[in-house]
Protein backbone atom coordinates (compact mmCIF):
# COMPACT_ATOMS: atom_id res chain seq x y z
CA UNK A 1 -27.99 8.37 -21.00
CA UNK A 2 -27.37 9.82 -24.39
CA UNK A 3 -26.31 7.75 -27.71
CA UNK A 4 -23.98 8.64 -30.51
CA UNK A 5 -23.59 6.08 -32.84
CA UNK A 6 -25.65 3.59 -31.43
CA UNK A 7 -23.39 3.77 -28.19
CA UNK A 8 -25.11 4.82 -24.84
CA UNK A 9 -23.56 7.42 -23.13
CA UNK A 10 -23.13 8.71 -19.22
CA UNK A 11 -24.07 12.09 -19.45
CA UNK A 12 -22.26 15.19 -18.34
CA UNK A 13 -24.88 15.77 -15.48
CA UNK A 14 -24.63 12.57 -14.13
CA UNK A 15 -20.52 12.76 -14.65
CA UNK A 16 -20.82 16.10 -12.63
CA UNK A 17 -22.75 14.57 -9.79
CA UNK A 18 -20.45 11.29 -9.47
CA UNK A 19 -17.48 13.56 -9.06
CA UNK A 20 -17.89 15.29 -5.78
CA UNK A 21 -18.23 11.86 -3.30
CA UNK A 22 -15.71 10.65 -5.21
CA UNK A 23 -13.44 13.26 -4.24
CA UNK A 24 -14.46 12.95 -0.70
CA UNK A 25 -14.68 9.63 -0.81
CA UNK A 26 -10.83 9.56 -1.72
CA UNK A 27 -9.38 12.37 0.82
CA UNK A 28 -10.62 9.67 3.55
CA UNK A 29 -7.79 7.70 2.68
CA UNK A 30 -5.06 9.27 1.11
CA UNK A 31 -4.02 13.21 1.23
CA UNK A 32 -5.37 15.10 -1.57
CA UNK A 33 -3.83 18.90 -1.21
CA UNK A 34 -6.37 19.99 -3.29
CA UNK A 35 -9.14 19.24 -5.41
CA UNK A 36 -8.22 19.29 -8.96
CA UNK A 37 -9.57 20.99 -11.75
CA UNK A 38 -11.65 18.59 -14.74
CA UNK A 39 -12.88 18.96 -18.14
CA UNK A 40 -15.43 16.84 -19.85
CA UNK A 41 -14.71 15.93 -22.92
CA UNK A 42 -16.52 13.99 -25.86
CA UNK A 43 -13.47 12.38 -27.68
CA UNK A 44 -9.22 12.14 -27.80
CA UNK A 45 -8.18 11.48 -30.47
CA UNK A 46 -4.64 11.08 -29.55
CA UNK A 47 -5.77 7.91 -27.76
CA UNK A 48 -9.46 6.82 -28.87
CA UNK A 49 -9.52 3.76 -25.93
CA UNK A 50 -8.43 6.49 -23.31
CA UNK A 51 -11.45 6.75 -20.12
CA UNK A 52 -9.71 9.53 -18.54
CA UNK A 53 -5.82 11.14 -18.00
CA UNK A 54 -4.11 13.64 -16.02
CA UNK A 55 -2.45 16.74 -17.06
CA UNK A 56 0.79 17.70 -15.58
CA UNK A 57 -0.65 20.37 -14.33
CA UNK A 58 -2.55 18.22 -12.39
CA UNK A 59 -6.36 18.50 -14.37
CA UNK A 60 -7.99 15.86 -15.19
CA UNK A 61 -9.72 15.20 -18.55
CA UNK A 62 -12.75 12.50 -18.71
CA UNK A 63 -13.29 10.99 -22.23
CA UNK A 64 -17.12 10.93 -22.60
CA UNK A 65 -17.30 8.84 -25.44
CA UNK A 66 -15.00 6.27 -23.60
CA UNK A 67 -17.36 6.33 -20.31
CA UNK A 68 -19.66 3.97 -21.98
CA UNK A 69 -20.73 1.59 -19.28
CA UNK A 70 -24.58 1.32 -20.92
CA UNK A 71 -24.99 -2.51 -20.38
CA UNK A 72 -24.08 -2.12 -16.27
CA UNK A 73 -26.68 -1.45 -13.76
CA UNK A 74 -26.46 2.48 -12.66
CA UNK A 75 -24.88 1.77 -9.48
CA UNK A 76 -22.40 -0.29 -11.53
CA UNK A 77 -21.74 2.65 -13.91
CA UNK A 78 -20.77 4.83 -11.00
CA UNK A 79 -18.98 1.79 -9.28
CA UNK A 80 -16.71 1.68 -12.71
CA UNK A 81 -16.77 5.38 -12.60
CA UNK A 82 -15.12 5.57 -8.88
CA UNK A 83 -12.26 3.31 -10.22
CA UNK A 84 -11.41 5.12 -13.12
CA UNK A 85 -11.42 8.38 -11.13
CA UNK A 86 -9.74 7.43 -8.20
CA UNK A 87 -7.12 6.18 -10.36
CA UNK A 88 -6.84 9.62 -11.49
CA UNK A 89 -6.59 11.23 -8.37
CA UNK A 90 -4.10 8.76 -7.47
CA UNK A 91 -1.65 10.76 -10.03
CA UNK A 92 -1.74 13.89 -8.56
CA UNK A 93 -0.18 12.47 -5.18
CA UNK A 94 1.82 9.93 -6.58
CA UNK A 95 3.06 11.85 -9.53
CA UNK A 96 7.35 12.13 -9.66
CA UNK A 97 8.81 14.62 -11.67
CA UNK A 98 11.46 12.99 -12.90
CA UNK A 99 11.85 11.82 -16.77
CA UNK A 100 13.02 8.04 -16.00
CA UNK A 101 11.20 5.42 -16.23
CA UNK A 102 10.52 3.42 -12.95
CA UNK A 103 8.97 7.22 -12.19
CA UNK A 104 6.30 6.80 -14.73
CA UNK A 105 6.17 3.10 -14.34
CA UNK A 106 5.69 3.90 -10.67
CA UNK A 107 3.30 6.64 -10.71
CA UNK A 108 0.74 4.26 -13.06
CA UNK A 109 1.31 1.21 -10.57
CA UNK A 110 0.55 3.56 -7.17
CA UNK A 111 -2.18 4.83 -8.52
CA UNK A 112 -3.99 1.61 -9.56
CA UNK A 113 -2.93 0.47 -6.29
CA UNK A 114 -4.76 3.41 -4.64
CA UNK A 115 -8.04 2.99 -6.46
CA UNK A 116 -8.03 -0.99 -5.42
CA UNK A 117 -7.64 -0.28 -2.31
CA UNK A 118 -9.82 2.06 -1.96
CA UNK A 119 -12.56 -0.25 -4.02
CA UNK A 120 -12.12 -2.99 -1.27
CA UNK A 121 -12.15 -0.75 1.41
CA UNK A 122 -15.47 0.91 -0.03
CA UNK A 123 -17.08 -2.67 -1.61
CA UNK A 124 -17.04 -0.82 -4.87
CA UNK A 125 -16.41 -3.58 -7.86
CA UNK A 126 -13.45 -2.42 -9.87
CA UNK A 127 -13.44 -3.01 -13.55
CA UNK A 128 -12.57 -6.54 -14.29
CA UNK A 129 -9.30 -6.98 -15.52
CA UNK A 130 -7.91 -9.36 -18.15
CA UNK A 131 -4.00 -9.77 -16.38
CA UNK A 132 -2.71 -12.44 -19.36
CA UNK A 133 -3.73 -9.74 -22.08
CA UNK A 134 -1.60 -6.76 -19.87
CA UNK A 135 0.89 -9.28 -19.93
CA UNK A 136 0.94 -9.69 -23.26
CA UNK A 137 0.47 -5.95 -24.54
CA UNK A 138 3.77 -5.14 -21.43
CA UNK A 139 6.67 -7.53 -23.24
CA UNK A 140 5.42 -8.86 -26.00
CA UNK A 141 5.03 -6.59 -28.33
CA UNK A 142 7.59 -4.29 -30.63
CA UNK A 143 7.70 -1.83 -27.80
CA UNK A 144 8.12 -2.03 -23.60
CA UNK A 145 4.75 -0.88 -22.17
CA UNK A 146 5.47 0.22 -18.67
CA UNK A 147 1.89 1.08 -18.32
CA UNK A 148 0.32 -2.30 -19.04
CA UNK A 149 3.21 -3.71 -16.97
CA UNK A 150 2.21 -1.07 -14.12
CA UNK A 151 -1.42 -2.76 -14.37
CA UNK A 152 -0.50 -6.13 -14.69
CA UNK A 153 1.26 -5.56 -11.40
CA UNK A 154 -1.53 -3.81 -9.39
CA UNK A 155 -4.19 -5.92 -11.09
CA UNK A 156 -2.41 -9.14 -9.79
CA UNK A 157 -1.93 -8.03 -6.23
CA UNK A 158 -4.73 -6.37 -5.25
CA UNK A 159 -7.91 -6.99 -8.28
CA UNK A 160 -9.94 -9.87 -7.58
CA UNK A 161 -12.49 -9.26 -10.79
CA UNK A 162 -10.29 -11.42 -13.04
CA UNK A 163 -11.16 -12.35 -16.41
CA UNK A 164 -9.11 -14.56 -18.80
CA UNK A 165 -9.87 -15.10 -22.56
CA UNK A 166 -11.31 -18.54 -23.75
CA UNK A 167 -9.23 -19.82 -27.70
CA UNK A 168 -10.38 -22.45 -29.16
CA UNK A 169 -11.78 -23.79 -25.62
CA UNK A 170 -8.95 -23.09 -23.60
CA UNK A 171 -7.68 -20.35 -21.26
CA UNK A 172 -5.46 -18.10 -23.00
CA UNK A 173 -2.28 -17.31 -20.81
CA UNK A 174 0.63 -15.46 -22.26
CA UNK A 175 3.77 -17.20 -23.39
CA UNK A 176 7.01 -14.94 -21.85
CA UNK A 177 10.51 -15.40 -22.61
CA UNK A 178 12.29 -17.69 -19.25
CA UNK A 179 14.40 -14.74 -18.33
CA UNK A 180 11.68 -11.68 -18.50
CA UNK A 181 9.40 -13.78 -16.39
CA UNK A 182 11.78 -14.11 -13.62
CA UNK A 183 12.47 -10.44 -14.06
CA UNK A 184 8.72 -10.27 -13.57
CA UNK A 185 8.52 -12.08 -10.64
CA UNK A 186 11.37 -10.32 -8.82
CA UNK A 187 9.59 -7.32 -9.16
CA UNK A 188 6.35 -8.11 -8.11
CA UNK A 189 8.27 -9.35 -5.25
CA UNK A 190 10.08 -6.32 -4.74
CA UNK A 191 6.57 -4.38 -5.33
CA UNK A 192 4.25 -6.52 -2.77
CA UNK A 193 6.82 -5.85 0.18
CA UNK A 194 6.33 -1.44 -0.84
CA UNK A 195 2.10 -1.56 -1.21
CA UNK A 196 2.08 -2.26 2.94
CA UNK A 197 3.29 1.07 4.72
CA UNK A 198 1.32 3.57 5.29
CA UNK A 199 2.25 6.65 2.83
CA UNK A 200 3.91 3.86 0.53
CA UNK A 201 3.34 6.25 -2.91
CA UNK A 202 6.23 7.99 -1.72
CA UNK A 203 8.55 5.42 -2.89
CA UNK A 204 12.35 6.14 -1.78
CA UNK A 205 15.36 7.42 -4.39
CA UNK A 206 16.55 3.38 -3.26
CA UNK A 207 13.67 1.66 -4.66
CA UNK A 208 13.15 3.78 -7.43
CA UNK A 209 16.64 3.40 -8.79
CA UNK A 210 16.01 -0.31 -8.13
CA UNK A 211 12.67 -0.70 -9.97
CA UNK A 212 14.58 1.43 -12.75
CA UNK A 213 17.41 -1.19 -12.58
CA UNK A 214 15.01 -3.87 -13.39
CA UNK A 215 12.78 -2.23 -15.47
CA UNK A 216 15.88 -1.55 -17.90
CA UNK A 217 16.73 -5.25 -17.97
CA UNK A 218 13.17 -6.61 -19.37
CA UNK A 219 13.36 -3.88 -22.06
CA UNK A 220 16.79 -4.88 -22.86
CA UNK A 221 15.68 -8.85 -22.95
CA UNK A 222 13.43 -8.07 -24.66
CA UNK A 223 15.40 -6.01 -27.73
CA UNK A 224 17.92 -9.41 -27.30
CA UNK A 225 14.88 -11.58 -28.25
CA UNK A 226 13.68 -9.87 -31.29
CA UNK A 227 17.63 -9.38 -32.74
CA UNK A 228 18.48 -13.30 -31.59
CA UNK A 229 15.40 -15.31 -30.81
CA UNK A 230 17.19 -18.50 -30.46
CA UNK A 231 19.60 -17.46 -28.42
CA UNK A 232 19.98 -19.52 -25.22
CA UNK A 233 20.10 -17.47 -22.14
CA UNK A 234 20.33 -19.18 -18.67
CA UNK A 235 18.30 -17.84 -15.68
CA UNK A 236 20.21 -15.99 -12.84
């Protein structure tokens, strides 16, 4: 490993060699047409956390400085590695081209889906996930985050490497608004019944509308709770 600033660093050579049985390790479950094109590089700076992203031109970029799993064992740093870039690879066959949201949303959530699956199939420990702070970061903030809520989703269907945060002694879990978590748990309804069937990332015009639908309503709650917090609201 290398270090910049302190930080221990995968190098490119060993990012090179992880790459290949990934690939391969992938096209055993799901259809890859091709194998797409990557670039190494050491920082983004249009999104410092980022690990790795897909181009829509299907190449994939991997954020050295971001790939810093120093304090895991080296089969662990590849283990980590294999999640991250499966996920990745799970874009190019999920990817919709279509500008609504329930397509990106959807895209994000088959993906992760993907790269658990394959990570259970393959005994390869994802990257422990922390579901109460996705929850927070998806409708609790200023903004919607489809991709945290994407996460959240996947994480709590398929990832068994849960972690929650310990405040002041106690388990943090996320406070959400009555309404947006029955929203919540319609969906993950709606999304356990499409993760089954085989060739489920093609998700029908039907259910996309559907998860658009939905999606539409929790970012409209939640623009109703910041304008009129106290307003009362009864459940469906």
């Amino acid at each position: 490993m290398e270090s910049k600033k302190g930080i221990a660093m995968i190098t490119q050579k060993q990012i090179r060699a992880w790459i290949p049985p990934a690939v391969e390790t992938f096209k055993k479950y799901y259809p890859l047409p091709e194998d797409p094109p990557y670039r190494i590089i050491n920082e983004y700076p249009d999104n410092p956390r980022s690990i790795m992203f897909t181009t829509p031109a299907n190449e994939i970029f991997i954020v050295r400085s971001q790939v810093d799993y120093s304090k895991s064992s080296p089969r662990k740093c590849q283990q980590l590695f294999n999640h991250h870039y499966w996920h990745e690879l799970g874009h190019v066959v999920s990817k919709i081209d279509s500008p609504k949201m329930s397509a990106i949303f959807w895209s994000e959530f088959a993906s992760e889906v993907m790269s658990l699956k394959i990570c259970k199939a393959e005994n390869n420990t994802p990257m422990a996930v922390d579901l109460q702070a996705l929850l927070d970061q998806s409708v609790n903030m200023e903004e919607f985050d489809p991709y945290a809520l994407a996460h959240y989703f996947a994480g709590s269907l398929l990832n068994k490497n849960i972690y929650y945060e310990i405040i002041d002694g106690k388990t943090y879990k996320a406070t959400i608004d009555p309404v947006i978590s029955n929203l919540i748990a319609n969906i993950k309804e709606t999304l356990g019944h499409l993760i089954d069937p085989p060739g489920f990332w093609k998700i029908t015009d039907e259910d996309l509308c559907l998860l658009e639908n939905e999606l539409i309503e929790i970012k409209a709650m939640m623009r109703i709770r910041r304008l009129t917090p106290d307003l009362q609201i009864p459940l469906p």
